[in-house]
C-alpha atoms as a PDB file:
ATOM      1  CA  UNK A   1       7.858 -37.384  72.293  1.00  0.00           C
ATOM      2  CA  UNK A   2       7.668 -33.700  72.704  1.00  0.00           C
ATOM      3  CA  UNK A   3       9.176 -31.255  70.174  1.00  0.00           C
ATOM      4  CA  UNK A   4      11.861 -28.681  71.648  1.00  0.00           C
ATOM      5  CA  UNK A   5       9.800 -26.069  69.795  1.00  0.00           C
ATOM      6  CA  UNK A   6       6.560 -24.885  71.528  1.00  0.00           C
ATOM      7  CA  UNK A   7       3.925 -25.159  68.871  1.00  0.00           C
ATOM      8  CA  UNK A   8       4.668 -29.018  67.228  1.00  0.00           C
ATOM      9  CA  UNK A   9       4.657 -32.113  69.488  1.00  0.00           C
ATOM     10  CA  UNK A  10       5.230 -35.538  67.925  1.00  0.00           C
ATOM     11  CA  UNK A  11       4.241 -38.419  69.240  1.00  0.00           C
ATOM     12  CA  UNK A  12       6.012 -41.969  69.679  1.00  0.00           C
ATOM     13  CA  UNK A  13       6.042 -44.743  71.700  1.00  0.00           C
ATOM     14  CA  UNK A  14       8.199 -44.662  74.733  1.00  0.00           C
ATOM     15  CA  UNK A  15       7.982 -48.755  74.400  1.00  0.00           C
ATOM     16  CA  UNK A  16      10.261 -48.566  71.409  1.00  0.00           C
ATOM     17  CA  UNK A  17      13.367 -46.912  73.761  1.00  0.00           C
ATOM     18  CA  UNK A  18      15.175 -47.561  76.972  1.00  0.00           C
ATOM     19  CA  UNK A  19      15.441 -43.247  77.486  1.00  0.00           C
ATOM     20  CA  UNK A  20      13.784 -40.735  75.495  1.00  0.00           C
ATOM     21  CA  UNK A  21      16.393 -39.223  73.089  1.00  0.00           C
ATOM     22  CA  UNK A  22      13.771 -35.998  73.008  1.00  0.00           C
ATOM     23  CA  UNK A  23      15.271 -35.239  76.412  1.00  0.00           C
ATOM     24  CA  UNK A  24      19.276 -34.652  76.548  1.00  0.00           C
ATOM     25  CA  UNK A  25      21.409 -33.541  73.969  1.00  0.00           C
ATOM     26  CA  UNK A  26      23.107 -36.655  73.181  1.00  0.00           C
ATOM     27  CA  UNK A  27      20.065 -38.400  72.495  1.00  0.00           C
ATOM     28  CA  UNK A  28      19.207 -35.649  70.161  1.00  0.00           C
ATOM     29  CA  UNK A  29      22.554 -36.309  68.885  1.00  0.00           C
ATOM     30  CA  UNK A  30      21.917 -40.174  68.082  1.00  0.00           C
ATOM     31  CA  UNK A  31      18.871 -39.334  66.588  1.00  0.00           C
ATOM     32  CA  UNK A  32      20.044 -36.685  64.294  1.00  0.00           C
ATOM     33  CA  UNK A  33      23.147 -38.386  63.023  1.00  0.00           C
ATOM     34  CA  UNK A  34      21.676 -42.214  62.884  1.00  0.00           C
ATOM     35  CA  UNK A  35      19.495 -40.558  60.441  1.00  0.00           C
ATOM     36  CA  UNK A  36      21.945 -39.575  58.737  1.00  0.00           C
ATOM     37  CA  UNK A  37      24.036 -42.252  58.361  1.00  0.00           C
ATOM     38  CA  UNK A  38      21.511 -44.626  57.844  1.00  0.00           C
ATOM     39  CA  UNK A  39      20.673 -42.534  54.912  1.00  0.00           C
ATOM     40  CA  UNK A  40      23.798 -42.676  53.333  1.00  0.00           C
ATOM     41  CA  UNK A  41      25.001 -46.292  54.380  1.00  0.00           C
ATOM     42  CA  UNK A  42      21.928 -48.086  54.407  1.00  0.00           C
ATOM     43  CA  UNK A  43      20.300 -49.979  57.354  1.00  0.00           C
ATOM     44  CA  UNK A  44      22.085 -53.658  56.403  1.00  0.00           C
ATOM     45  CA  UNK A  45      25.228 -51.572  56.874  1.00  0.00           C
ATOM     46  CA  UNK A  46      24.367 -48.783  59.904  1.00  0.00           C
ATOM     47  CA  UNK A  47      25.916 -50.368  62.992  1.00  0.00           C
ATOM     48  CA  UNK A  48      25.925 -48.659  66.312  1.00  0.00           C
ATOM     49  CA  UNK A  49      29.970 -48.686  66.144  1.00  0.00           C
ATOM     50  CA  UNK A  50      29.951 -46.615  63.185  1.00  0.00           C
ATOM     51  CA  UNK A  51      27.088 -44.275  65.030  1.00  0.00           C
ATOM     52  CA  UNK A  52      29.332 -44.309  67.936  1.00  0.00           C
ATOM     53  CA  UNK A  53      32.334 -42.827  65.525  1.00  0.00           C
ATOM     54  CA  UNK A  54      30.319 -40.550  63.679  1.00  0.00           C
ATOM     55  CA  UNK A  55      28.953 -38.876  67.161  1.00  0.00           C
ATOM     56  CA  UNK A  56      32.409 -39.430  69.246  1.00  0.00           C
ATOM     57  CA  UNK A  57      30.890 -41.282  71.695  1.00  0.00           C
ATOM     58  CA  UNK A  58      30.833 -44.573  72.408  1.00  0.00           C
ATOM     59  CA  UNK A  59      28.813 -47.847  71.523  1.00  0.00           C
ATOM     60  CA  UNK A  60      27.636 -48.267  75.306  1.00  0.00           C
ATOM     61  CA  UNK A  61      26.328 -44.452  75.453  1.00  0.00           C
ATOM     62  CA  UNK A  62      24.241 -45.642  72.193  1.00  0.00           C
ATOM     63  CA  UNK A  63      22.995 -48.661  73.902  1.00  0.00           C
ATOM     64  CA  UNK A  64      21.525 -46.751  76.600  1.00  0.00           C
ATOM     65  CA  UNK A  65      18.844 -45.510  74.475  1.00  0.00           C
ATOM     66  CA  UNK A  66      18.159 -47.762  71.956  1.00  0.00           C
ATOM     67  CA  UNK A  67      18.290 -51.882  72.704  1.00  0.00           C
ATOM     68  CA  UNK A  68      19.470 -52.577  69.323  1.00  0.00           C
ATOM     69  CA  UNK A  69      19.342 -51.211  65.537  1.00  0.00           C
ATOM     70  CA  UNK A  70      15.853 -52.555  64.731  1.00  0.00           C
ATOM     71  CA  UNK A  71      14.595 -50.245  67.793  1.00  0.00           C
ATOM     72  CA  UNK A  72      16.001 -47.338  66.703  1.00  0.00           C
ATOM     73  CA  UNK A  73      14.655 -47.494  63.139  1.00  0.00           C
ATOM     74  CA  UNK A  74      11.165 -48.421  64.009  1.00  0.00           C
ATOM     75  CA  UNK A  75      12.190 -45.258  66.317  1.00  0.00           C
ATOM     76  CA  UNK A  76      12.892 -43.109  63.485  1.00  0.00           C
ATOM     77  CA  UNK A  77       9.876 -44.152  60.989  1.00  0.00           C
ATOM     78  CA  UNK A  78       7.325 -44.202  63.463  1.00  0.00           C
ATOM     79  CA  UNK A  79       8.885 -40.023  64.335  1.00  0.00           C
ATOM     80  CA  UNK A  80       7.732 -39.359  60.483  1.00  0.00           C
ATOM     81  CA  UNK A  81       4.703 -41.078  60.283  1.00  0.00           C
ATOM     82  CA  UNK A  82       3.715 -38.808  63.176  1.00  0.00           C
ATOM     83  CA  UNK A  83       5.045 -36.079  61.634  1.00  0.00           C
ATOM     84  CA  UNK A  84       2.733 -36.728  58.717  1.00  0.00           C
ATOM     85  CA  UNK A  85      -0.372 -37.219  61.051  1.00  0.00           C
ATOM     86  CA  UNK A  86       0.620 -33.997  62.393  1.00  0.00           C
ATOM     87  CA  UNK A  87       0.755 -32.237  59.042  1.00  0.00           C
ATOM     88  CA  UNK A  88      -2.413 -33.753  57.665  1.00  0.00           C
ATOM     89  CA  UNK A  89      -4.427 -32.762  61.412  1.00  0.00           C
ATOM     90  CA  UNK A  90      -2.752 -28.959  60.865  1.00  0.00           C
ATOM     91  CA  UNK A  91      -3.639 -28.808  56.828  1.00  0.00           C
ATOM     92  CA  UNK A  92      -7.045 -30.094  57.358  1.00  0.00           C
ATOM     93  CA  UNK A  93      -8.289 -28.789  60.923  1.00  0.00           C
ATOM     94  CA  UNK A  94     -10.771 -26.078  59.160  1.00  0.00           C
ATOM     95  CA  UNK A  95     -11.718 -27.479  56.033  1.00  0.00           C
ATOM     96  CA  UNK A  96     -15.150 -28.123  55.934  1.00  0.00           C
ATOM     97  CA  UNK A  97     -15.638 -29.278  52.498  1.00  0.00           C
ATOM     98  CA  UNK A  98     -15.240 -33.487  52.444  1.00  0.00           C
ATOM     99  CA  UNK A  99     -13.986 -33.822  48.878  1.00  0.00           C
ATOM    100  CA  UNK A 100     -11.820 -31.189  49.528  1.00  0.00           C
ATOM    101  CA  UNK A 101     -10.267 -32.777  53.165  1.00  0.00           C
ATOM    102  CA  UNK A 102      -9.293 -36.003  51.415  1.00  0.00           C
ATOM    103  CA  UNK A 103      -7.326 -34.166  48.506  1.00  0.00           C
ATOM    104  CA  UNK A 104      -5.394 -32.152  50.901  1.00  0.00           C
ATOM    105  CA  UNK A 105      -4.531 -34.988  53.127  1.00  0.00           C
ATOM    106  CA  UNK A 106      -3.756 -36.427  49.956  1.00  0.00           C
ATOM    107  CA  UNK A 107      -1.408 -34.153  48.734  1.00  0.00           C
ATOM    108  CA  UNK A 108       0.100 -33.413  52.268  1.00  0.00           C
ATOM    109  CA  UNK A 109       0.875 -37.604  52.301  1.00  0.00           C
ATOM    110  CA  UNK A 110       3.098 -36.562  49.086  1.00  0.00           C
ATOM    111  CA  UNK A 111       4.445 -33.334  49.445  1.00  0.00           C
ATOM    112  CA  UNK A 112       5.521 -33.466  52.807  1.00  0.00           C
ATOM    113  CA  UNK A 113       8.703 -35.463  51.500  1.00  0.00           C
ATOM    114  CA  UNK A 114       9.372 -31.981  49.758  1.00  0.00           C
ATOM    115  CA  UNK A 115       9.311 -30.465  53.259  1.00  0.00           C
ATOM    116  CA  UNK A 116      13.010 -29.779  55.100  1.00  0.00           C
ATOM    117  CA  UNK A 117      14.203 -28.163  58.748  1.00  0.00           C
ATOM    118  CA  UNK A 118      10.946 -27.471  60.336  1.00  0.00           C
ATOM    119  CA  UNK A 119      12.077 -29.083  63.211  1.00  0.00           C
ATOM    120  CA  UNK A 120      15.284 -28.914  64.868  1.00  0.00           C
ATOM    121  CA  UNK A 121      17.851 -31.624  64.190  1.00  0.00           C
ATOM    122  CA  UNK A 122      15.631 -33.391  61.942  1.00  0.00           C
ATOM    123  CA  UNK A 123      16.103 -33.853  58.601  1.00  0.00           C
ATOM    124  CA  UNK A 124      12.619 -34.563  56.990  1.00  0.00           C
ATOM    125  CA  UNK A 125      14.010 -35.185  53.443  1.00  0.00           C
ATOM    126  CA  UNK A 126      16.601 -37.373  54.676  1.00  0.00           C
ATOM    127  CA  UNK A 127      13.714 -39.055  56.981  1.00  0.00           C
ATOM    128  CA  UNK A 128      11.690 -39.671  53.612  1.00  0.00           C
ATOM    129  CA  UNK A 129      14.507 -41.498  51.853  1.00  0.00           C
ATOM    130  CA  UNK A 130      14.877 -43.856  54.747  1.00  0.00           C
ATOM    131  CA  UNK A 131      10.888 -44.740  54.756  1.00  0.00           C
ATOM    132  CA  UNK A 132      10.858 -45.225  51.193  1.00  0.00           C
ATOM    133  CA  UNK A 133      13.771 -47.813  51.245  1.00  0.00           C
ATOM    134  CA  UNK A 134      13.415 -49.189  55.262  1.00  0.00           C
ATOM    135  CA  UNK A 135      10.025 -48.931  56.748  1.00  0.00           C
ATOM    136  CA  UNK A 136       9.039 -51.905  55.224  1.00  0.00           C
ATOM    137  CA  UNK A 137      12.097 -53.631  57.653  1.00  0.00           C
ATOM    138  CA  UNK A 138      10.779 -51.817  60.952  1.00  0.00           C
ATOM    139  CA  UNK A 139       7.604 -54.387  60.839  1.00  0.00           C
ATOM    140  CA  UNK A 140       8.288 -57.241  58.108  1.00  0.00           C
ATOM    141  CA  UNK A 141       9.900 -59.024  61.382  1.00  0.00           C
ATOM    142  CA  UNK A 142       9.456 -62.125  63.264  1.00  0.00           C
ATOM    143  CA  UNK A 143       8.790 -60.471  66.516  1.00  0.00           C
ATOM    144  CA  UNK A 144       5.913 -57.974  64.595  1.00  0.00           C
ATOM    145  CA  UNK A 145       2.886 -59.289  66.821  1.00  0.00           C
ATOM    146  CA  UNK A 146       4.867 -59.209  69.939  1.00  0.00           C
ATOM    147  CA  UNK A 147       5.966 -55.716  69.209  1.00  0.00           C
ATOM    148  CA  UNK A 148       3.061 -54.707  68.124  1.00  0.00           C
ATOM    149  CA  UNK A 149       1.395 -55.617  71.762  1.00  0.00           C
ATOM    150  CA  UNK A 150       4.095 -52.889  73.466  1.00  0.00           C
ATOM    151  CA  UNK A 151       2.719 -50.304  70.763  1.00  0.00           C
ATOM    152  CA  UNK A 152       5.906 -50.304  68.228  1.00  0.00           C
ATOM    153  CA  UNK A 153       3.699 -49.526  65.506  1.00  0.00           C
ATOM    154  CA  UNK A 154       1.083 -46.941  67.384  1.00  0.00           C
ATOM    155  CA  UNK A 155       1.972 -44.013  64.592  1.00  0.00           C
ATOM    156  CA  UNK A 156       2.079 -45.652  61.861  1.00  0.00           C
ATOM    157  CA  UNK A 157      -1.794 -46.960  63.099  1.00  0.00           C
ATOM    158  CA  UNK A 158      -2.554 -43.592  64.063  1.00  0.00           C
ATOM    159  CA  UNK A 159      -1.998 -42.112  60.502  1.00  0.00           C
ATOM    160  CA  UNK A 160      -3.647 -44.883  58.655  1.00  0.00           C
ATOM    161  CA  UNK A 161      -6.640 -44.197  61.402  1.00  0.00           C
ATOM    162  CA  UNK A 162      -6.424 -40.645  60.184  1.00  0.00           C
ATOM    163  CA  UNK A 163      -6.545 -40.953  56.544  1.00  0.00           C
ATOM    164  CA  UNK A 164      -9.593 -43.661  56.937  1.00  0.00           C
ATOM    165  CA  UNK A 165     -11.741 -41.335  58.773  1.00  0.00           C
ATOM    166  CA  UNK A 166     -11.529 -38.589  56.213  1.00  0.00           C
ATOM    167  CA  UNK A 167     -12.162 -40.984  53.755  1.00  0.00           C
ATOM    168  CA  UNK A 168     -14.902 -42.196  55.775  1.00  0.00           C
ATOM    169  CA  UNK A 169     -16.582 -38.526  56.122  1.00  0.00           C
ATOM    170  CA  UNK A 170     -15.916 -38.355  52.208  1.00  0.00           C
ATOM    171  CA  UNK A 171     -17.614 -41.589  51.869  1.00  0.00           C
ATOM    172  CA  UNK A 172     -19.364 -43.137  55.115  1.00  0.00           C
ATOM    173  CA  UNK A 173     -20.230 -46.189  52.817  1.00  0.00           C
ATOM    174  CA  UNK A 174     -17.532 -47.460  51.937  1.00  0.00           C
ATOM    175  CA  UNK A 175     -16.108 -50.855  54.054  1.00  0.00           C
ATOM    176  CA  UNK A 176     -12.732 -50.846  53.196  1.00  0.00           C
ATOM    177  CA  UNK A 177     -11.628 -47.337  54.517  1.00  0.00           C
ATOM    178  CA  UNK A 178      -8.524 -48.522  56.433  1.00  0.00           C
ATOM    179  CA  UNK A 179      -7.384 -51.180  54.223  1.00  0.00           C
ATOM    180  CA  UNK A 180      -7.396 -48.671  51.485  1.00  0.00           C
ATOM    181  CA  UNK A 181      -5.599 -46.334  53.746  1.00  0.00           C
ATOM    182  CA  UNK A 182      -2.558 -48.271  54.859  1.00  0.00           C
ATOM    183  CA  UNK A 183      -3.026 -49.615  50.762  1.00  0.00           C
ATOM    184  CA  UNK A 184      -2.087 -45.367  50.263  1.00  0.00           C
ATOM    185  CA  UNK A 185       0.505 -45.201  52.563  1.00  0.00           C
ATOM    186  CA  UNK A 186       2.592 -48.096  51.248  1.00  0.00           C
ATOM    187  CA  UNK A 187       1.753 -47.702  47.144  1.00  0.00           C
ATOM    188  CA  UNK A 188       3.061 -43.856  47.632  1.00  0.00           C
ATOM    189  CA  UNK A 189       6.316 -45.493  49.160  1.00  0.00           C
ATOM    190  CA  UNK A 190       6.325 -48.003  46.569  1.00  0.00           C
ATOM    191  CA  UNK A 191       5.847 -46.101  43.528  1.00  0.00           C
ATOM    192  CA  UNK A 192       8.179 -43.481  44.439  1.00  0.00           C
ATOM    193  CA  UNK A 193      10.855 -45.976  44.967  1.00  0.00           C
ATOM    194  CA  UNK A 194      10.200 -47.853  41.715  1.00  0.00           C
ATOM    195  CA  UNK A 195      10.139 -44.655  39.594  1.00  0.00           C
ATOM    196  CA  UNK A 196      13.564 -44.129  41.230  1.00  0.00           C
ATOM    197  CA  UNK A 197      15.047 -47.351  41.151  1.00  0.00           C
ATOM    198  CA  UNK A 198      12.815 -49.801  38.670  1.00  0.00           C
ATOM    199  CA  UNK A 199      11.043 -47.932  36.464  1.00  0.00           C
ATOM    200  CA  UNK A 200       9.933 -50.509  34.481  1.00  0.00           C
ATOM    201  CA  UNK A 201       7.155 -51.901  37.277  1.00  0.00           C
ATOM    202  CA  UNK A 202       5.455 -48.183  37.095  1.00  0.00           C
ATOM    203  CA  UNK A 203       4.267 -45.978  34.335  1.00  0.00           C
ATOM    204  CA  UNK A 204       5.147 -43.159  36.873  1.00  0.00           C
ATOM    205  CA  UNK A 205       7.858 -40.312  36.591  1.00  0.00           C
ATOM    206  CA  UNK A 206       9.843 -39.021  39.482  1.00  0.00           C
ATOM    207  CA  UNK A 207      11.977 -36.145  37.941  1.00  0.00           C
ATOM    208  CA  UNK A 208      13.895 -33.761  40.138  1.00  0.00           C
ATOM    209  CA  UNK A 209      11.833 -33.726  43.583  1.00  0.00           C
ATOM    210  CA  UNK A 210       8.218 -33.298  41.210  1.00  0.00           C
ATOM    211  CA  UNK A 211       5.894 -35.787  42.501  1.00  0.00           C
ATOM    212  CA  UNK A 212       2.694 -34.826  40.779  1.00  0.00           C
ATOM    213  CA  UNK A 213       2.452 -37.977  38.922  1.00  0.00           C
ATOM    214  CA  UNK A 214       2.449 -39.616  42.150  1.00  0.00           C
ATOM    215  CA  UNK A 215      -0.447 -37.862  43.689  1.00  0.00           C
ATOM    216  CA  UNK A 216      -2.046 -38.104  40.156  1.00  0.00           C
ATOM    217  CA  UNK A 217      -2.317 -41.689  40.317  1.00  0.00           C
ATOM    218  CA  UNK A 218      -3.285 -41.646  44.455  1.00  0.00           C
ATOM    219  CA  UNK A 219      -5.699 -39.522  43.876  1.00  0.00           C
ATOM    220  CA  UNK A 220      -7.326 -41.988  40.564  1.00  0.00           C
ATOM    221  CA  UNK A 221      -6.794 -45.082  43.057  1.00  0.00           C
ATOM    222  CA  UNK A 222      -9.042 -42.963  46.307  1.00  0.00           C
ATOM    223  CA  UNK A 223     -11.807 -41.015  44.228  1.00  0.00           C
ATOM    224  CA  UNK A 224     -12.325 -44.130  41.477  1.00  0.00           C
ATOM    225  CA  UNK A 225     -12.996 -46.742  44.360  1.00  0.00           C
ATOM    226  CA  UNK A 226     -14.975 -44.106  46.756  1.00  0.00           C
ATOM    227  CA  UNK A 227     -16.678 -41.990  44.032  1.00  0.00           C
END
């Protein structure tokens, strides 16, 4: 998926849609507002009918892009997971110090969520509050292995890939760079949401957008297991 600006491209599967909503402006359309909606209804709730309403269009236009609901999430996540493999390549392309690589990614992982309208009809923070309550449901399927053969699931890879191989350079040692990755990418998710929502499984704080208790406690998970 290319960008309509001339200096970001993000990258998704074409496997995961029937047309590429990068490429007309309704698809834009169905893109922006899904997001939307799914933030405020929630995915049990979203339903293409009320997508169709919201856009003044009509179920079958939806239909033509998307197969069902489940595609257009996974749609949706896997666009900010490559966002955030795009910000942690652009934050880290000419650092040079190791330690220093892994705390940026680190922080970029966390503070992107504070990030809003760098690209066009996107809402990042919007996009952030869907991954930290839905991701989970984009994979956590029956069909995961079959959709993972068609490359559903080729950001989200790609960014734990990333991560690992900094951490890797950091610490070539170390034999459990990608599971502690992907173990990154989901405790960030987690422990923002249970700050937010049940603070009594984390010791963490999550007080008006200020995450620094979050990367406080990523960055004492990474450097105590690789230092």
């Amino acid at each position: 998926m290319k960008s309509n600006t001339t200096s970001i491209v993000i990258n998704v599967s074409d496997k995961i849609y029937l047309r590429d909503p990068e490429m007309t402006d309704l698809g834009r359309k169905i893109i922006s507002h899904s997001i939307h909606l799914i933030d405020e209804l929630g995915f049990e709730e979203f339903t293409f009918k009320k997508l169709a309403t919201r856009i003044e269009s009509t179920e079958a236009s939806i239909y033509r892009y998307f197969e069902n609901k489940h595609n257009l999430l996974v749609y949706i996540v896997s666009w900010y997971w490559s966002w955030l493999d795009y910000q942690i390549d652009y934050e880290t392309h000419n650092v040079t110090d190791q330690k220093e690589k892994l705390k940026i990614a680190l922080h970029t992982l966390i503070n992107a969520m504070l990030k809003d309208n760098q690209m066009p009809y996107m809402s990042e923070g919007a996009l952030h509050r869907i991954v930290i309550r839905e991701a989970p449901k984009a994979y956590h399927t029956k069909h995961v292995d079959e959709e993972n053969k068609y490359g559903f699931f080729r950001s989200y890879k790609t960014l734990c890939k990333r991560l690992g191989s900094i951490m890797l350079e950091y610490a070539p040692a170390y034999p459990f760079a990608h599971a502690l990755s992907s173990t990154i990418l989901e405790s960030i998710n987690h422990q923002v949401y249970f700050a937010q929502h049940l603070p009594s499984l984390t010791e963490i704080k999550v007080l008006n957008k200020d995450y620094e208790q979050v990367l406080q406690y990523v960055e004492h998970l990474v450097f105590g297991l690789l230092d």
